[in-house]
PDB file of N, CA and C in Angstrom:
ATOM      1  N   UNK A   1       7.616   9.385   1.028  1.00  0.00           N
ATOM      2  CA  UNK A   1       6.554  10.127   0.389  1.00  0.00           C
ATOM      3  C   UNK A   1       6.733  10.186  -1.122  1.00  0.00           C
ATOM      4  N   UNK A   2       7.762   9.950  -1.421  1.00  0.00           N
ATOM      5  CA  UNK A   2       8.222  10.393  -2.952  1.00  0.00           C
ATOM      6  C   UNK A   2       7.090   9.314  -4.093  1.00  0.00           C
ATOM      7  N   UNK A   3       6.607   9.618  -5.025  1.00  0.00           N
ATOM      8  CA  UNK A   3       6.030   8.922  -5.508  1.00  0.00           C
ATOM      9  C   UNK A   3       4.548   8.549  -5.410  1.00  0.00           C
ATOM     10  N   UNK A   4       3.617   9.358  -4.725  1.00  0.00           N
ATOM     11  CA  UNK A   4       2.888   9.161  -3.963  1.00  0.00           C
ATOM     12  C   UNK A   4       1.995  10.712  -3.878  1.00  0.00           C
ATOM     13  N   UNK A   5       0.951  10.339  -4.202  1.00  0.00           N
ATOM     14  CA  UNK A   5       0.047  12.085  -4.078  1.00  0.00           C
ATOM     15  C   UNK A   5      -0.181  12.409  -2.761  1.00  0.00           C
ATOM     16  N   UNK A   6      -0.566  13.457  -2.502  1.00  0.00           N
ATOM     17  CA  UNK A   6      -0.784  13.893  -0.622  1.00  0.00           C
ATOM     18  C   UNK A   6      -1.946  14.689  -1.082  1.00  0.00           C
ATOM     19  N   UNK A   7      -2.676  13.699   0.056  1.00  0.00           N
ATOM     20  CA  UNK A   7      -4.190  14.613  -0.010  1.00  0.00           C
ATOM     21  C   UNK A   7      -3.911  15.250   1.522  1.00  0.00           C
ATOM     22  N   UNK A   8      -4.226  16.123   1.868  1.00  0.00           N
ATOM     23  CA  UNK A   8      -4.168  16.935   2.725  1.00  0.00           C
ATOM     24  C   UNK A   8      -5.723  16.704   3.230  1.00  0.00           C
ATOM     25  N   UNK A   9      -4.963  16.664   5.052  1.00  0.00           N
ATOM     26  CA  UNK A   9      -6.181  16.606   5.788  1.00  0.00           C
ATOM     27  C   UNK A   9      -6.613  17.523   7.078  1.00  0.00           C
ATOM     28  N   UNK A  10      -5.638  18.199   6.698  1.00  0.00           N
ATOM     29  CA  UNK A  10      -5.379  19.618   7.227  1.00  0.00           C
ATOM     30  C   UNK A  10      -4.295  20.867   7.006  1.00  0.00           C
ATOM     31  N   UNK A  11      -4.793  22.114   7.098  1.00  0.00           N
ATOM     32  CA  UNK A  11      -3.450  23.154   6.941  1.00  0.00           C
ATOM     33  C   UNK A  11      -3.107  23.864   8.132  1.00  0.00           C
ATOM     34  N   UNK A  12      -1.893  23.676   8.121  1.00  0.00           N
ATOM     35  CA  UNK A  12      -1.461  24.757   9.622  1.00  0.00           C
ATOM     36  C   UNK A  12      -1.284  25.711   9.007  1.00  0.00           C
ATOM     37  N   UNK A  13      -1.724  27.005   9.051  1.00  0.00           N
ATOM     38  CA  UNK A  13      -2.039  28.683   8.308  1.00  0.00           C
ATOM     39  C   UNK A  13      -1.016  29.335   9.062  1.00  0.00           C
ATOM     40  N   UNK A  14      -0.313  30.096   8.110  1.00  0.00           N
ATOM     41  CA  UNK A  14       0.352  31.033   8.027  1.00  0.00           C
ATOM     42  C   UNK A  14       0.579  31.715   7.204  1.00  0.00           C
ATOM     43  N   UNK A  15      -0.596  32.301   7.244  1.00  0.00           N
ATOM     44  CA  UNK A  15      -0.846  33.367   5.905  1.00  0.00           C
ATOM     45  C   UNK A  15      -1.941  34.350   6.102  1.00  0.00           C
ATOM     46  N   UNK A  16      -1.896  34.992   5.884  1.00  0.00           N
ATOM     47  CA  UNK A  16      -3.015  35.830   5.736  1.00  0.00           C
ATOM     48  C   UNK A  16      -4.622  35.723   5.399  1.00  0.00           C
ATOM     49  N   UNK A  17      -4.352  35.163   3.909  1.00  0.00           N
ATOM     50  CA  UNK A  17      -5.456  35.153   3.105  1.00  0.00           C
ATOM     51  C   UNK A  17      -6.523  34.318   3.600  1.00  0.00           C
ATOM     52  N   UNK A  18      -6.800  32.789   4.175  1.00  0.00           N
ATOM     53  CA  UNK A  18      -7.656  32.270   4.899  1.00  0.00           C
ATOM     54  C   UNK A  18      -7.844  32.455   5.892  1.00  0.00           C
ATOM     55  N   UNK A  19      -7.382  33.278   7.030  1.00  0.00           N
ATOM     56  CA  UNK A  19      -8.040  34.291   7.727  1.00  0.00           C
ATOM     57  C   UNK A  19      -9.702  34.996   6.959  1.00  0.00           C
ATOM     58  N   UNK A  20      -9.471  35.214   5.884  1.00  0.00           N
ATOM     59  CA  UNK A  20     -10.907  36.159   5.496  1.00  0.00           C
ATOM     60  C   UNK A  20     -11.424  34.868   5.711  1.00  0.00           C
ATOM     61  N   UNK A  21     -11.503  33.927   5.181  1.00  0.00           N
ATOM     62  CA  UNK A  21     -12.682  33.168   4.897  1.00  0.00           C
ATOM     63  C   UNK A  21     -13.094  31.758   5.888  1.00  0.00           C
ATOM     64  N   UNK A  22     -12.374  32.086   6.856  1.00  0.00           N
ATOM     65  CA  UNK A  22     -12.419  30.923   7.942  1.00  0.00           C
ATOM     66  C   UNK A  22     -12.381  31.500   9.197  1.00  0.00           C
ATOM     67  N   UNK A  23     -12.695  31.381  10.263  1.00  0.00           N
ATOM     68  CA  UNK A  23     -12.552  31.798  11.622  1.00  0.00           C
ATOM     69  C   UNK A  23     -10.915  31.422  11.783  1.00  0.00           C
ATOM     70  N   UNK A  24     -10.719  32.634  12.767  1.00  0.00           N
ATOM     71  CA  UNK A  24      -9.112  32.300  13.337  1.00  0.00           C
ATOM     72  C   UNK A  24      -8.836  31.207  13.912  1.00  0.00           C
ATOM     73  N   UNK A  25      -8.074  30.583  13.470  1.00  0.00           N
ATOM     74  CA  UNK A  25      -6.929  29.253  13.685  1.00  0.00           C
ATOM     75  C   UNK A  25      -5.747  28.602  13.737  1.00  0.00           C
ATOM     76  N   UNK A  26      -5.115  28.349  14.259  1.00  0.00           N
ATOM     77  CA  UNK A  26      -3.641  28.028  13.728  1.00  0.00           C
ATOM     78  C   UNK A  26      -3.504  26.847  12.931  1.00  0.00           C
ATOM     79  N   UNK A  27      -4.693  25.893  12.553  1.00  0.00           N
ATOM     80  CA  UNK A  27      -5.348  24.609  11.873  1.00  0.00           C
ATOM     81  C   UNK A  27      -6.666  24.374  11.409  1.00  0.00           C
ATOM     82  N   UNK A  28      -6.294  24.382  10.172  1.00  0.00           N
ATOM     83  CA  UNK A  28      -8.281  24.226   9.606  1.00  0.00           C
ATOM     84  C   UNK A  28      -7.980  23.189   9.081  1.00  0.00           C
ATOM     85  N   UNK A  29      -9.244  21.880   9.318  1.00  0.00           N
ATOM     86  CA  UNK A  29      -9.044  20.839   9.092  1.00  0.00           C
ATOM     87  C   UNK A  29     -10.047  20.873   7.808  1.00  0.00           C
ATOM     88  N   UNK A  30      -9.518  19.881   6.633  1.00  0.00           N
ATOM     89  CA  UNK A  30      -9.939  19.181   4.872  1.00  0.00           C
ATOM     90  C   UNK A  30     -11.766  18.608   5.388  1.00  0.00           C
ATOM     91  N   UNK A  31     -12.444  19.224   4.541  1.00  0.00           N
ATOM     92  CA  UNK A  31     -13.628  18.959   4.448  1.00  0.00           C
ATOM     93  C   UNK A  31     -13.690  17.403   4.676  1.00  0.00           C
ATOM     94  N   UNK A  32     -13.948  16.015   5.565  1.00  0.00           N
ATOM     95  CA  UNK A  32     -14.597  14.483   5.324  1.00  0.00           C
ATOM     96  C   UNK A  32     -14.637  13.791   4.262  1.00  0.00           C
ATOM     97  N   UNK A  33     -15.779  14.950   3.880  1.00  0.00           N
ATOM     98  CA  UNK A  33     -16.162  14.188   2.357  1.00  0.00           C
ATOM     99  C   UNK A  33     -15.084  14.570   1.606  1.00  0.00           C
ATOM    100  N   UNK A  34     -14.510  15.767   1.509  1.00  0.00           N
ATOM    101  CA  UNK A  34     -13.580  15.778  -0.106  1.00  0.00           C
ATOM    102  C   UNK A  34     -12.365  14.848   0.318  1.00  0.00           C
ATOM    103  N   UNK A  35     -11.815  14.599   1.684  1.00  0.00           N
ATOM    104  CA  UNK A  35     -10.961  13.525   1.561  1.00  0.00           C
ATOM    105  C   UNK A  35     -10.928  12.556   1.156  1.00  0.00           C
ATOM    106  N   UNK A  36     -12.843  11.855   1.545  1.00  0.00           N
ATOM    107  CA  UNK A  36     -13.072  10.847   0.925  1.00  0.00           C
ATOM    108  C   UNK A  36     -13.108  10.981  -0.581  1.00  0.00           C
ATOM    109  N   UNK A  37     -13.191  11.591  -0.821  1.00  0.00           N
ATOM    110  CA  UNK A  37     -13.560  11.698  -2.540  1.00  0.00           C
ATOM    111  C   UNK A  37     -12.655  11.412  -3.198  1.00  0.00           C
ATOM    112  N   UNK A  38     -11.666  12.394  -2.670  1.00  0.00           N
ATOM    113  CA  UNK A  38     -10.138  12.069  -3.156  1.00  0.00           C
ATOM    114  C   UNK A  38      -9.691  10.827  -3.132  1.00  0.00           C
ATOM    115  N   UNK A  39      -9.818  10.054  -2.006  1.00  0.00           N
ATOM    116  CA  UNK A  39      -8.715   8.995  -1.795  1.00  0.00           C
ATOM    117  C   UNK A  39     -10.053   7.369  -2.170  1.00  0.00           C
ATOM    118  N   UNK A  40     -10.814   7.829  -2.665  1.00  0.00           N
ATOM    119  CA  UNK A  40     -11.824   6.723  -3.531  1.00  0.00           C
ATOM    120  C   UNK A  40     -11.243   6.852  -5.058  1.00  0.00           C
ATOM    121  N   UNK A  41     -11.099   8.026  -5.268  1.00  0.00           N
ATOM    122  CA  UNK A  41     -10.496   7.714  -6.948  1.00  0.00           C
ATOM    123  C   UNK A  41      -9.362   7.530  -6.511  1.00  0.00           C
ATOM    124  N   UNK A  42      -8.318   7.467  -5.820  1.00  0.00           N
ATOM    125  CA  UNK A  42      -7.144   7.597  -5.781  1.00  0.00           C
ATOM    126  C   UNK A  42      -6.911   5.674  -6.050  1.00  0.00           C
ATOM    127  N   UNK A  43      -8.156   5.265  -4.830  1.00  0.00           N
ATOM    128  CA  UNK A  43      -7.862   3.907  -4.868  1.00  0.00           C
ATOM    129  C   UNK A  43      -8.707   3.173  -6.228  1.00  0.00           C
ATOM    130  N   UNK A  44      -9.256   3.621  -6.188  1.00  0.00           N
ATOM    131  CA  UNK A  44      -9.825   3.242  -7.830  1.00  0.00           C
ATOM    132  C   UNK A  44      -8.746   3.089  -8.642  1.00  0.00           C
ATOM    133  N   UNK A  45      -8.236   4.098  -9.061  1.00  0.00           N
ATOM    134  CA  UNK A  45      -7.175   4.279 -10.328  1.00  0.00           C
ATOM    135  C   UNK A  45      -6.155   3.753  -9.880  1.00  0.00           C
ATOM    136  N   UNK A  46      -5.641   3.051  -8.431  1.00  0.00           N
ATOM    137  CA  UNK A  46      -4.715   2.032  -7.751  1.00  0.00           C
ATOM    138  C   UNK A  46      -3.657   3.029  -7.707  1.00  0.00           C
ATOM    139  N   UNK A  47      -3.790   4.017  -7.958  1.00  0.00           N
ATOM    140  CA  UNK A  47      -2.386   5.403  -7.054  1.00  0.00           C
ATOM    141  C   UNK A  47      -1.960   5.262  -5.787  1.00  0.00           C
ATOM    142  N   UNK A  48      -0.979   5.526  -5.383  1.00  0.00           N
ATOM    143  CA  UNK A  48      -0.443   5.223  -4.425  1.00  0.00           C
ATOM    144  C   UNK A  48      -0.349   6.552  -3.744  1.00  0.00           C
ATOM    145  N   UNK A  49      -1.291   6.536  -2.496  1.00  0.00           N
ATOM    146  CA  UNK A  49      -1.325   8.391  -1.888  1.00  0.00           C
ATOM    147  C   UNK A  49      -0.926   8.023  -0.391  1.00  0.00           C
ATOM    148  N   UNK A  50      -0.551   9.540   0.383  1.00  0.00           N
ATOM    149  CA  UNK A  50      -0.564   9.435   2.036  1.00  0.00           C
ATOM    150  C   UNK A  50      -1.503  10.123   2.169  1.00  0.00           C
ATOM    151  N   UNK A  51      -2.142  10.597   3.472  1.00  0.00           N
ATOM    152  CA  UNK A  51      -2.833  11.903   4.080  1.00  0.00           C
ATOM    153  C   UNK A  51      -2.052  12.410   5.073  1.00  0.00           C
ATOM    154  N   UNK A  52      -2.236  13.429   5.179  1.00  0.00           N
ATOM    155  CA  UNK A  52      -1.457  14.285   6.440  1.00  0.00           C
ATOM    156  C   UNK A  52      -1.998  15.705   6.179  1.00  0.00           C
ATOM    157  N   UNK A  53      -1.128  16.721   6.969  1.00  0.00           N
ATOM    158  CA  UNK A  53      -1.237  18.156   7.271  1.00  0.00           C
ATOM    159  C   UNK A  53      -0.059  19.117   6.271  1.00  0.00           C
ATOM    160  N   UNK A  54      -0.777  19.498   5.934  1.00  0.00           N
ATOM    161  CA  UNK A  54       0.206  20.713   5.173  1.00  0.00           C
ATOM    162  C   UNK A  54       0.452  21.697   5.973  1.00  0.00           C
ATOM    163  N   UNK A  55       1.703  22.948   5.147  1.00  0.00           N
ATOM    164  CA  UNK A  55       1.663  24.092   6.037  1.00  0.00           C
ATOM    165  C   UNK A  55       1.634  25.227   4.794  1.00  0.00           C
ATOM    166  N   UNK A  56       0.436  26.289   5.215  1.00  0.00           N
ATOM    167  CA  UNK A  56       0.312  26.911   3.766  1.00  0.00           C
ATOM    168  C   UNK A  56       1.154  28.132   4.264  1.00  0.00           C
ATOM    169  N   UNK A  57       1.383  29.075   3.547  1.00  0.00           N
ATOM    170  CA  UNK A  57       2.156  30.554   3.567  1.00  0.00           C
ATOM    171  C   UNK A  57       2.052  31.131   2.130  1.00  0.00           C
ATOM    172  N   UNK A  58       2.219  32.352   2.591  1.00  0.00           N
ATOM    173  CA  UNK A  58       2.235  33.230   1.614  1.00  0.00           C
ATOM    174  C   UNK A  58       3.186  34.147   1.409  1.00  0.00           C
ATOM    175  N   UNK A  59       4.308  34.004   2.073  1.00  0.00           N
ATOM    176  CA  UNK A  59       5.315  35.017   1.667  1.00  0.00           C
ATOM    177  C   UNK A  59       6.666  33.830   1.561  1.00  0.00           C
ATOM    178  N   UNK A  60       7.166  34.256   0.422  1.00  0.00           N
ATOM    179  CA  UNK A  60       8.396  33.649  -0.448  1.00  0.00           C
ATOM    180  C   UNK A  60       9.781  33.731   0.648  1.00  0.00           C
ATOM    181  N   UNK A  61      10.300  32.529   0.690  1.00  0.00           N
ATOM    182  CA  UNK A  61      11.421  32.521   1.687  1.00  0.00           C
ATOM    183  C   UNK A  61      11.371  32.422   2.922  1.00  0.00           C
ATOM    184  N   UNK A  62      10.458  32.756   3.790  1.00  0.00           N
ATOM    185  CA  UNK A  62       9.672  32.772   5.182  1.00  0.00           C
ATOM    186  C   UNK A  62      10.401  30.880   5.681  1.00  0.00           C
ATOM    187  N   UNK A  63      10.839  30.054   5.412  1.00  0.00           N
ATOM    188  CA  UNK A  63      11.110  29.000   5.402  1.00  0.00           C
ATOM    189  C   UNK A  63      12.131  28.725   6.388  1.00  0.00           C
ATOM    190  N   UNK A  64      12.180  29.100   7.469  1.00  0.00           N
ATOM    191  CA  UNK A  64      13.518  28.735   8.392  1.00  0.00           C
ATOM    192  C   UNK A  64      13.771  27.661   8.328  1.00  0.00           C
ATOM    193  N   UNK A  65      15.186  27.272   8.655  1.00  0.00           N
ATOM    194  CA  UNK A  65      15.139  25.810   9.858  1.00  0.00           C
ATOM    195  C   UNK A  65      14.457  25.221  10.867  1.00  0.00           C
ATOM    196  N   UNK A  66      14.432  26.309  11.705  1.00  0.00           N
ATOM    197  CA  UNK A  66      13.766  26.432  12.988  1.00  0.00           C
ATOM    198  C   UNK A  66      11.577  26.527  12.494  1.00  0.00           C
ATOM    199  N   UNK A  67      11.607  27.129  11.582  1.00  0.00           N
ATOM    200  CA  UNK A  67       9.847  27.130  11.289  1.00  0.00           C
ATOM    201  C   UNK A  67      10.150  25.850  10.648  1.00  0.00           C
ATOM    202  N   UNK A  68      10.480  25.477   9.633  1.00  0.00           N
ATOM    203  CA  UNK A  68      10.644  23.999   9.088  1.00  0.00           C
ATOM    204  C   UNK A  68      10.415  22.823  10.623  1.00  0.00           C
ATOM    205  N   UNK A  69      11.475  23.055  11.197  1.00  0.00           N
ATOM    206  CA  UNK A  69      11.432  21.680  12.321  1.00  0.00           C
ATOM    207  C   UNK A  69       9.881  22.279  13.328  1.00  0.00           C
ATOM    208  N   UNK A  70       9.514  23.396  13.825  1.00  0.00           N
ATOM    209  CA  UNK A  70       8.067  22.986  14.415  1.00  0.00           C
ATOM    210  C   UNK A  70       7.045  22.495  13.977  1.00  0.00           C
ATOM    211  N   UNK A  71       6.947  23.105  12.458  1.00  0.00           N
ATOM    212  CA  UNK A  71       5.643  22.005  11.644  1.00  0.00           C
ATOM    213  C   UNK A  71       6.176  21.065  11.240  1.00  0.00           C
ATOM    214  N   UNK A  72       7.465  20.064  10.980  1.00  0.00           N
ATOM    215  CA  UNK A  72       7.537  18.904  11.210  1.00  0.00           C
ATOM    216  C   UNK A  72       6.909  18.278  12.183  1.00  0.00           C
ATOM    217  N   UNK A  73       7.202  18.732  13.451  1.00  0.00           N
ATOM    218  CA  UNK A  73       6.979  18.311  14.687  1.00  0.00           C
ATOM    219  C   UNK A  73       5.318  18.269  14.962  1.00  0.00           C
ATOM    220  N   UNK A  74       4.786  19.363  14.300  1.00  0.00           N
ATOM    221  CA  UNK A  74       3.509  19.687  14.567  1.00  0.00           C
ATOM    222  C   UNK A  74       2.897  17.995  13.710  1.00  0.00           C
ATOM    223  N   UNK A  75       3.198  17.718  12.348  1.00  0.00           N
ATOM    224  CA  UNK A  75       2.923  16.638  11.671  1.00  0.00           C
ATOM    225  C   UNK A  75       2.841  16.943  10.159  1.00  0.00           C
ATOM    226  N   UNK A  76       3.160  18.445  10.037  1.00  0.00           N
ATOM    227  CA  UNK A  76       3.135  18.409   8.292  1.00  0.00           C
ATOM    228  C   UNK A  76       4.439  17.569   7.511  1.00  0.00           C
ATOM    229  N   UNK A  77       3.604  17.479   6.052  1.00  0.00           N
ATOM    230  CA  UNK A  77       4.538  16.606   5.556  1.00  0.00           C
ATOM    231  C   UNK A  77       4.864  17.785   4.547  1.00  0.00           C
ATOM    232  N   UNK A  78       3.744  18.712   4.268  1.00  0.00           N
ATOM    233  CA  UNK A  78       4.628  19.455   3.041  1.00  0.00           C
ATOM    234  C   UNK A  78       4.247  20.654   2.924  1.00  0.00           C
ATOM    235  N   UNK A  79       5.327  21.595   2.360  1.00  0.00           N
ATOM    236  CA  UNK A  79       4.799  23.324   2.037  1.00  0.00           C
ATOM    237  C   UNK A  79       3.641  23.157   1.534  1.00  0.00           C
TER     238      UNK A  79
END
């Protein structure tokens, strides 16, 4: 991954705050189009990107081992 932008094509939530503004989920998936959007300039400007799943949070340190290896597993690539 190093070297390389990450457009996110989904977040596994653990947080609070998108709760208000999304129906309950444990995964809200990246708008189609803004992926596409993204990864058209990306290839335009010849950048070198992945897509995958993020994992968002909101509280500092919350970071186990054990929470680390299930959203690996789940498919995120990054906090």
């Amino acid at each position: 991954m190093e070297g390389r932008f990450l457009i996110p094509s989904a977040a596994v939530r653990e947080e609070g705050t998108s709760f208000h503004y999304a129906p309950e989920s444990e995964e809200i998936p990246m708008e189609p189009s803004s992926v596409q959007a993204m990864t058209k300039c990306l290839d335009t400007c010849g950048y070198p990107y992945i897509t995958g799943k993020v994992w968002t949070m909101d509280g500092i340190y919350q970071e186990t081992a054990d929470k680390i290896k299930k959203r690996r597993n789940q498919g995120c690539l990054a906090l």
